[in-house]
Protein backbone atom coordinates (compact mmCIF):
# COMPACT_ATOMS: atom_id res chain seq x y z
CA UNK A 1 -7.52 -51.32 -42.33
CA UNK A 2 -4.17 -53.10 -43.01
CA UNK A 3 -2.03 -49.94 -42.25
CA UNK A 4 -4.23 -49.68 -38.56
CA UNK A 5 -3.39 -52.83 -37.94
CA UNK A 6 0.25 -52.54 -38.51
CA UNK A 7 0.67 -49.40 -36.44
CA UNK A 8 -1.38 -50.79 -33.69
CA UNK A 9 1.21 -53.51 -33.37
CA UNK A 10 4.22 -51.45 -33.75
CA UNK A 11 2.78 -49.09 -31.08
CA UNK A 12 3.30 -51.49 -28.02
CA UNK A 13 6.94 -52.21 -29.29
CA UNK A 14 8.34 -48.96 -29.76
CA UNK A 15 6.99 -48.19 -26.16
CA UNK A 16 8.45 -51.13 -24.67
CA UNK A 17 11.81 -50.37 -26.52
CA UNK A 18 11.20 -46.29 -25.01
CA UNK A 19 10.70 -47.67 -21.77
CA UNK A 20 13.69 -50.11 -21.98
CA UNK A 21 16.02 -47.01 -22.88
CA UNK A 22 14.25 -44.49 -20.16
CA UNK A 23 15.22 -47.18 -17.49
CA UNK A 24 18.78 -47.90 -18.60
CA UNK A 25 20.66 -44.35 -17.21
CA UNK A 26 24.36 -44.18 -18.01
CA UNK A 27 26.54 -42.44 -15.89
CA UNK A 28 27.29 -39.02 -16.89
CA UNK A 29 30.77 -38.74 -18.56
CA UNK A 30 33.22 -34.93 -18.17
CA UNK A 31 36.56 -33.72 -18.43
CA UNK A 32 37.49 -30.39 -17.85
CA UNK A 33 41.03 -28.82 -18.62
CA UNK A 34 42.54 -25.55 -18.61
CA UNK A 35 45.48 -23.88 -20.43
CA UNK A 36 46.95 -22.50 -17.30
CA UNK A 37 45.88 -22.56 -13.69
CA UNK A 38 46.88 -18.88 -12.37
CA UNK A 39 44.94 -15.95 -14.46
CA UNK A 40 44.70 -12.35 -13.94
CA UNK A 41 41.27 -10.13 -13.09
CA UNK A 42 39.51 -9.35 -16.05
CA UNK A 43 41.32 -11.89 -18.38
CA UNK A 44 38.75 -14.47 -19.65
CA UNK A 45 39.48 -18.10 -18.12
CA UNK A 46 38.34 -21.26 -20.62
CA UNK A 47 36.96 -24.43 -19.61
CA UNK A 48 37.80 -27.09 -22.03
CA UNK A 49 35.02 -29.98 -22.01
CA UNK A 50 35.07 -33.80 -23.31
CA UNK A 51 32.62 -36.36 -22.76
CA UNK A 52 28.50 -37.02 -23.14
CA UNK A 53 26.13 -35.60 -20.89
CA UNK A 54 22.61 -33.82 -21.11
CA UNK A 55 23.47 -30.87 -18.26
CA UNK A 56 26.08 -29.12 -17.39
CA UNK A 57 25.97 -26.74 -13.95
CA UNK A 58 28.71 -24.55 -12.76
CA UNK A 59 30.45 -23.12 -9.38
CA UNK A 60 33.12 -20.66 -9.87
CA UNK A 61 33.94 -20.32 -6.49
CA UNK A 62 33.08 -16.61 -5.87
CA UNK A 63 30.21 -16.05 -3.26
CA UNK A 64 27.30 -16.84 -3.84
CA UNK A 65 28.17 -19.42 -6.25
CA UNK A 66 29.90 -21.41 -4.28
CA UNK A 67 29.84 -25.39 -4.50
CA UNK A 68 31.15 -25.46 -0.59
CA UNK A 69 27.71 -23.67 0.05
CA UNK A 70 25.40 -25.80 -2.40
CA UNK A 71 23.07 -26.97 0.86
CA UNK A 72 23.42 -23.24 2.38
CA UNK A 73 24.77 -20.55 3.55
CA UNK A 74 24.85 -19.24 7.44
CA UNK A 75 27.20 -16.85 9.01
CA UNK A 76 27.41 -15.36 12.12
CA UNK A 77 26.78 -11.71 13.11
CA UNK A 78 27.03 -11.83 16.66
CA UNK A 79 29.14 -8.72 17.78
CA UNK A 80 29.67 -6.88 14.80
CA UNK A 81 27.16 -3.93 15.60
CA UNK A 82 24.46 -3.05 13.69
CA UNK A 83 22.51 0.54 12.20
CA UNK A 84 18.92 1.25 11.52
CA UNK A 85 17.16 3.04 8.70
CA UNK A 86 14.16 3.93 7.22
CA UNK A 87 12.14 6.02 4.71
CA UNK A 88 9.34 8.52 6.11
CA UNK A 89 6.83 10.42 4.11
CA UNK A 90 4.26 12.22 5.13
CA UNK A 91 0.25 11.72 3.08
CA UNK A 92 -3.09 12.94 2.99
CA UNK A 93 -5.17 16.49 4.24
CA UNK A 94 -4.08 15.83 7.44
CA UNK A 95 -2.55 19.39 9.66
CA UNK A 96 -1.55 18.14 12.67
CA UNK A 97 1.85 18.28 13.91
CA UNK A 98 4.46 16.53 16.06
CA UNK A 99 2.60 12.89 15.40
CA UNK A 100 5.42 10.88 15.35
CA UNK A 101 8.04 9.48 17.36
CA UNK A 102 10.89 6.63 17.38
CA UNK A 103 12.00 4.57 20.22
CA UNK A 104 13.89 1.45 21.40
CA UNK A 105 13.15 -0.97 23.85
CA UNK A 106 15.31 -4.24 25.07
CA UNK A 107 12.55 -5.34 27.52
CA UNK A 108 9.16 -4.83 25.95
CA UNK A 109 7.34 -8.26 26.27
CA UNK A 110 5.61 -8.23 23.18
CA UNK A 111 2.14 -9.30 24.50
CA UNK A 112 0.39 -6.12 22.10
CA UNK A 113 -0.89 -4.11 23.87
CA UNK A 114 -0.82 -0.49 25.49
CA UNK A 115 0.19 -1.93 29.18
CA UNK A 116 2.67 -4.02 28.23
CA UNK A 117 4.05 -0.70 26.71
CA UNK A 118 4.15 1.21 29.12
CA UNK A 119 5.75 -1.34 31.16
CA UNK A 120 8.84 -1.27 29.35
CA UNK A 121 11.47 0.98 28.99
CA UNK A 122 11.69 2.72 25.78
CA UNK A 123 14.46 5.32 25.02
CA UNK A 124 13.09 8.15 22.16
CA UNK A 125 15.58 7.87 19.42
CA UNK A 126 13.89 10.39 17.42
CA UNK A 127 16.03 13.15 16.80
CA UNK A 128 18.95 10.78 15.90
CA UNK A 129 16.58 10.57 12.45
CA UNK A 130 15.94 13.21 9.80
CA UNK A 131 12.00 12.59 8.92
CA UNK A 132 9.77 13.64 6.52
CA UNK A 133 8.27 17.34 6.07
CA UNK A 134 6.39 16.97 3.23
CA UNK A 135 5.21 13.91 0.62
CA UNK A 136 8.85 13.17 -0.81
CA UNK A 137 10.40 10.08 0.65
CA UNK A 138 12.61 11.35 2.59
CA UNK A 139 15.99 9.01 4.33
CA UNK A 140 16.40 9.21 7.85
CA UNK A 141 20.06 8.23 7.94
CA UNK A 142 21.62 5.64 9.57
CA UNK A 143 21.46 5.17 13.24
CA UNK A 144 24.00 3.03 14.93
CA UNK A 145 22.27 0.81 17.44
CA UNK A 146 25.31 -2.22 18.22
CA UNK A 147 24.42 -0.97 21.94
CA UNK A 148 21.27 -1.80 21.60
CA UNK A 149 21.21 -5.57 20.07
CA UNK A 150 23.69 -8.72 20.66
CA UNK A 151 22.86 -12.67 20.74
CA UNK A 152 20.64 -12.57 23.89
CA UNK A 153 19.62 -9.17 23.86
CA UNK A 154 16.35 -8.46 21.69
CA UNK A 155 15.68 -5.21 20.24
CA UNK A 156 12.23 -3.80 19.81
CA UNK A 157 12.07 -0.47 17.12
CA UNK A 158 8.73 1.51 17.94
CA UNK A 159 6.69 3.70 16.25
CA UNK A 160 5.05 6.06 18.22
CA UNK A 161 1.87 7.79 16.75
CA UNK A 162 -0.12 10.67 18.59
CA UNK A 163 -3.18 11.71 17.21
CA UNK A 164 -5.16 14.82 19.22
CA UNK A 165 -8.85 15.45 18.87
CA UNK A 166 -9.13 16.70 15.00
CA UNK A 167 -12.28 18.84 15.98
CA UNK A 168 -10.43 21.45 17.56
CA UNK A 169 -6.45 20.45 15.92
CA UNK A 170 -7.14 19.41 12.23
CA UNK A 171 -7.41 16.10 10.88
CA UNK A 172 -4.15 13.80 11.72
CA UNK A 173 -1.16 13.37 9.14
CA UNK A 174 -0.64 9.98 7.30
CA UNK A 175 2.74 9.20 7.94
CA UNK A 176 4.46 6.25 5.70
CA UNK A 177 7.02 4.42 7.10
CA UNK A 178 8.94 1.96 4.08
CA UNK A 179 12.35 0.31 3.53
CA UNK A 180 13.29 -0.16 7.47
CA UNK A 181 16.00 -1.92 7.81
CA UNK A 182 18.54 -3.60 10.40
CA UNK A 183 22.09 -3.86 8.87
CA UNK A 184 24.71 -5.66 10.32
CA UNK A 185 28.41 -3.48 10.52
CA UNK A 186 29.94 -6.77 9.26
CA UNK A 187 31.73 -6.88 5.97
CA UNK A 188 29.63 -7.18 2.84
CA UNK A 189 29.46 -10.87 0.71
CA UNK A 190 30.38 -9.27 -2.32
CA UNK A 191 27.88 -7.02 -3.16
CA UNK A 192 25.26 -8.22 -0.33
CA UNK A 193 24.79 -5.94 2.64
CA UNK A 194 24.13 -8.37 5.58
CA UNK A 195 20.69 -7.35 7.31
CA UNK A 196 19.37 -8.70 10.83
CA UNK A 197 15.59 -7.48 9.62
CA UNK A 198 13.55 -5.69 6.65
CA UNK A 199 10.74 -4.10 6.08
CA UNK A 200 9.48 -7.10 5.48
CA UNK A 201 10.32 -9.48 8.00
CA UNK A 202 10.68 -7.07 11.17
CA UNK A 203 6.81 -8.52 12.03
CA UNK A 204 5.42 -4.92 13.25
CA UNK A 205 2.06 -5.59 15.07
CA UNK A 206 -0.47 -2.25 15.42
CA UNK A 207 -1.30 -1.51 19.49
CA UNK A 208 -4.31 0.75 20.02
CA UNK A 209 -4.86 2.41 23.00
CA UNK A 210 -8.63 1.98 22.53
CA UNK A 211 -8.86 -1.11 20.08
CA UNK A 212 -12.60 -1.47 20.56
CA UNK A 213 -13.77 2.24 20.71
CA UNK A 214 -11.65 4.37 19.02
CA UNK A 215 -8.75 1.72 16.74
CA UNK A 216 -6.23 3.97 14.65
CA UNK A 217 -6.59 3.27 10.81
CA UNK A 218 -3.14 2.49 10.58
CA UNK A 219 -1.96 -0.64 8.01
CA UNK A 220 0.45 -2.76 7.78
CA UNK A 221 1.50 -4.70 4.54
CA UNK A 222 5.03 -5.93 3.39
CA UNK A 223 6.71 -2.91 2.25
CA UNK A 224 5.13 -0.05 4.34
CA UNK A 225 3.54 1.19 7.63
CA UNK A 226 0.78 3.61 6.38
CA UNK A 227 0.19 5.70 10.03
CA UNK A 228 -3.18 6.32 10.26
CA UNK A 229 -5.85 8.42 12.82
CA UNK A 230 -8.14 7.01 14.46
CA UNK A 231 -11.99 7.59 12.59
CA UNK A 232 -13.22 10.90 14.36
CA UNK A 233 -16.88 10.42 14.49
CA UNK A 234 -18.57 14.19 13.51
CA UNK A 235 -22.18 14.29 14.25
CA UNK A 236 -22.65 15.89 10.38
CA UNK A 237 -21.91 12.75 9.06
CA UNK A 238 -24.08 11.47 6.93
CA UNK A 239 -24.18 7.72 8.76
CA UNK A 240 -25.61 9.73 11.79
CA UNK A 241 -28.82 10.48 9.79
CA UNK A 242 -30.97 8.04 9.71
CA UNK A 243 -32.44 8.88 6.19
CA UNK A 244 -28.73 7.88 4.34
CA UNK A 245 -29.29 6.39 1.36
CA UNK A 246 -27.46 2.97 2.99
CA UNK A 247 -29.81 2.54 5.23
CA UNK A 248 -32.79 1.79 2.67
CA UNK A 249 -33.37 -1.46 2.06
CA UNK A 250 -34.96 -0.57 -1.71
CA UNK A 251 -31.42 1.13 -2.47
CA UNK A 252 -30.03 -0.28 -5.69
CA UNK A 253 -26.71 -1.58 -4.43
CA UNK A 254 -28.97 -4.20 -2.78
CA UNK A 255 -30.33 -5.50 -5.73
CA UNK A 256 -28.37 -7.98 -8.08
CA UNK A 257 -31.24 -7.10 -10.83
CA UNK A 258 -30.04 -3.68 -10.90
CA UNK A 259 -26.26 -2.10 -12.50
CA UNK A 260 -25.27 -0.46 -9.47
CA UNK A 261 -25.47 -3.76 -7.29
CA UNK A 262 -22.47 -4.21 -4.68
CA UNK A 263 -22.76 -8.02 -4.10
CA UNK A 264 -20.91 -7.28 -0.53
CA UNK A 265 -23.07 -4.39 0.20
CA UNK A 266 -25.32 -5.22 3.31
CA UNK A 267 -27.85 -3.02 4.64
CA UNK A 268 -26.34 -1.18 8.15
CA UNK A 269 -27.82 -0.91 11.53
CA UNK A 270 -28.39 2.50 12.39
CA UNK A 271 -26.86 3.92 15.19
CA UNK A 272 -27.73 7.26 16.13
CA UNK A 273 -24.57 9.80 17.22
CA UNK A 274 -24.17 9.93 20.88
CA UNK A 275 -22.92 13.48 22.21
CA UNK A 276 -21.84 11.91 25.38
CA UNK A 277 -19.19 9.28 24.11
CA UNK A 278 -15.81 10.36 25.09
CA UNK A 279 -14.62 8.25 22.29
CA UNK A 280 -16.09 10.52 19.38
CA UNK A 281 -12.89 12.52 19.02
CA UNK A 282 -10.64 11.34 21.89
CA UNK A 283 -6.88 11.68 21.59
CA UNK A 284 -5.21 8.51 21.28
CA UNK A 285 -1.74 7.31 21.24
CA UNK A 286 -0.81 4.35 18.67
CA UNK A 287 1.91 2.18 18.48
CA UNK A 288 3.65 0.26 15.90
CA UNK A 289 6.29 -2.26 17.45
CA UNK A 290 8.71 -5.15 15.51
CA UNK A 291 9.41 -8.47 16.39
CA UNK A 292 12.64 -8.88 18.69
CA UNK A 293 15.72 -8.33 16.39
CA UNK A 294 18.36 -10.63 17.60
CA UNK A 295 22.65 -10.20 16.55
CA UNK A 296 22.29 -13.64 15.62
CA UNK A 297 23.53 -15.79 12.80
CA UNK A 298 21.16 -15.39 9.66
CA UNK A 299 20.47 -18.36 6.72
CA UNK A 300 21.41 -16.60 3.47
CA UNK A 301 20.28 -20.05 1.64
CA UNK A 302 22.27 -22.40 -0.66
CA UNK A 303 24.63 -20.76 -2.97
CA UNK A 304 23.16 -21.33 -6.83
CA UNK A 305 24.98 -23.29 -9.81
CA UNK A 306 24.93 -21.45 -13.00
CA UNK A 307 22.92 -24.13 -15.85
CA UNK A 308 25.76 -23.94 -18.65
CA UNK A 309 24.38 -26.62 -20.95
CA UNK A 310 20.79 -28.00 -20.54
CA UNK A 311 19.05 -30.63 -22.77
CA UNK A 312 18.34 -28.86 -25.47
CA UNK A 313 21.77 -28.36 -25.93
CA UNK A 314 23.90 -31.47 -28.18
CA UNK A 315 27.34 -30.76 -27.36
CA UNK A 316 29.52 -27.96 -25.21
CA UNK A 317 33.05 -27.78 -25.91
CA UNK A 318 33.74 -24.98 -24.10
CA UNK A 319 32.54 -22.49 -21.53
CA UNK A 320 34.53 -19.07 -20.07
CA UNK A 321 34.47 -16.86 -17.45
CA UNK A 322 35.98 -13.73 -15.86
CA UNK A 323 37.17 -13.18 -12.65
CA UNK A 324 36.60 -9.57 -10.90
CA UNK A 325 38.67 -10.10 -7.68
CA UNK A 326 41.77 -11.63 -7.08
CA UNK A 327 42.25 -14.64 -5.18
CA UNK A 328 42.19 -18.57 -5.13
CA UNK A 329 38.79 -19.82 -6.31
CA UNK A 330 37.95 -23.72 -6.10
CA UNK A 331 35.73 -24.44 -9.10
CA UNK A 332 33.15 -27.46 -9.43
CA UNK A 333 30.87 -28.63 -12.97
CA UNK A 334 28.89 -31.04 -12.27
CA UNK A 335 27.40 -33.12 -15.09
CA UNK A 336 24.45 -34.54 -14.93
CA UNK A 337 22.00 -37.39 -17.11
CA UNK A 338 18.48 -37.60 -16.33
CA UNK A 339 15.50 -39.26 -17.41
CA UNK A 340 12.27 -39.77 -15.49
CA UNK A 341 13.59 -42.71 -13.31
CA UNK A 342 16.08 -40.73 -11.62
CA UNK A 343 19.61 -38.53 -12.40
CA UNK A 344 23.06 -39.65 -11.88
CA UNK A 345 26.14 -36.77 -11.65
CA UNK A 346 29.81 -36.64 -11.76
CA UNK A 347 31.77 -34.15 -10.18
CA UNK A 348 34.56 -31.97 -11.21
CA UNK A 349 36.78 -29.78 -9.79
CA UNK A 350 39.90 -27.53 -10.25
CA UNK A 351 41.37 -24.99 -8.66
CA UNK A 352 42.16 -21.29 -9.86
CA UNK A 353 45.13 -18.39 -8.46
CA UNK A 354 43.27 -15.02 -9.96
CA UNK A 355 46.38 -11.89 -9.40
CA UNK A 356 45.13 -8.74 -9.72
């Protein structure tokens, strides 16, 4: 009982004496020195350090690391051209031929759907592409389209999907449509092609012809355009008879007492095949269309610091690194000491001559 009571005591005074030292933050203290200030390519360049700290982060001065671009990084591609590419590759049973189709447009008004098309002018691109024949992923070369897209000119990239009625011409092709991409003619940033759209952010919307009676399959996720038919409605299917197993109320999958049970299942309206629809098997035209693509400037984000001592680390005397291209590089550490009330830094810089 003695010891509890001695502990309980010393408990509230080593936390007001933690407390007291989490509050009091000393400024961060660095020196930095070099040998020499001029350095070849390839020849390893040491930073000498002195001084208390808990973190060290560093800026060589190359791009991408870049202390001038710590809050970011824009630059402008306005008039430097631009080429577009893409992957094709052709899935599924499917026979049909001659589905698909590429075209531009600089006045399409992006309202989705099939009049607003056809209202603009669209220029068929195709053969400037080599597209798939078979399911290997095939490159369709590079297209150069700086006529097509400046500052205040948008460019539209459509794909064109034709499926005829799959009674009489076979079912329709899948055709796959990955790694599209807008890239500016301007000089790389080191190793970083510049690109005015991806795959992924070119924003391709799906336009139907007959969105309510006859929609195309066709998906549309991050890294591909999956080209799809629209569902061909064949009066042998087993959803035309009215004794399919789905349509039984007793079925199993309706049941969470039984192993098969589908909690989403639901039990379907029957709706018996009508011979007369002209939207059974009707030939439809699909489109997939991007988002305007603008010769604009584009936000590459802030330029990274390399962590070269974190807390876990007592003391770094030394750090080096190796230069790949020649030139004058400005070069920034900045210290830092943190606790939970805050961080202070200290900044410091040198500057480098790299010959080749």
């Amino acid at each position: 009982m003695q010891y509890k009571f001695i502990w309980l005591i010393s408990l509230p005074l080593a936390m007001a004496a933690c407390s007291e030292k989490l509050g009091d933050l000393e400024e961060p203290v660095l020196e930095v020195s070099v040998e020499k200030t001029s350095f070849k390519v390839d020849e390893p360049v040491v930073f000498t350090f002195s001084g208390t700290q808990t973190g060290i982060s560093f800026y060589s001065g190359e791009v991408f690391n870049d202390y001038a671009f710590k809050d970011g990084r824009k630059v402008d591609l306005a008039g430097q051209g631009a080429t577009l590419d893409f992957f094709s590759q052709l899935a599924g049973n499917g026979t049909q031929t001659g589905q698909l189709s590429v075209w531009l447009s600089n006045n399409y008004n992006g309202a989705g759907d099939l009049a607003a098309v056809k209202a603009a002018a669209w220029t068929d691109v195709t053969g400037s592409f080599k597209l798939a024949t078979a399911a290997t992923n095939t490159a369709s070369g590079k297209l150069d389209v700086s006529a097509w897209v400046s500052k205040d000119k948008p460019l539209y990239i459509g794909f064109k999907y034709i499926t005829k009625p799959q009674a009489t011409n076979g079912l329709a092709r899948v055709w796959w449509i990955q790694s599209l991409a807008v890239r500016s003619k301007a000089e790389q940033l080191g190793t970083k092609e510049l690109l005015l759209t991806d795959q992924e952010n070119a924003g391709f919307r799906t336009i139907n012809q007959y969105p309510a009676d006859a929609p195309s399959l066709t998906t549309i996720t991050a890294t591909r355009i999956s080209l799809v038919g629209n569902k061909y409605k064949n009066p042998q299917d087993s959803i035309y008879n009215p004794a399919y197993s789905i349509y039984d109320p007793k079925n199993p999958i309706y049941d969470p007492k039984s192993p098969t049970y589908q909690p989403t299942a639901r039990v379907p309206v029957y709706v018996p095949y009508d011979p007369n629809s002209p939207y059974n098997d009707p030939a439809t035209e699909t489109w997939v269309i991007s988002k305007p693509v603008y010769e604009d400037k584009i936000d590459l984000g802030p330029d990274r610091a390399v962590s070269i001592k974190g807390i876990n680390t007592d003391v770094l005397d030394n750090y080096t690194h190796t230069y790949k291209t020649p030139g004058t590089y400005k070069v920034y550490f900045v210290a830092s000491n943190h606790n939970i009330d805050g961080v202070k830094t200290v900044v410091r810089q040198l500057e480098l001559t790299i010959t080749p």
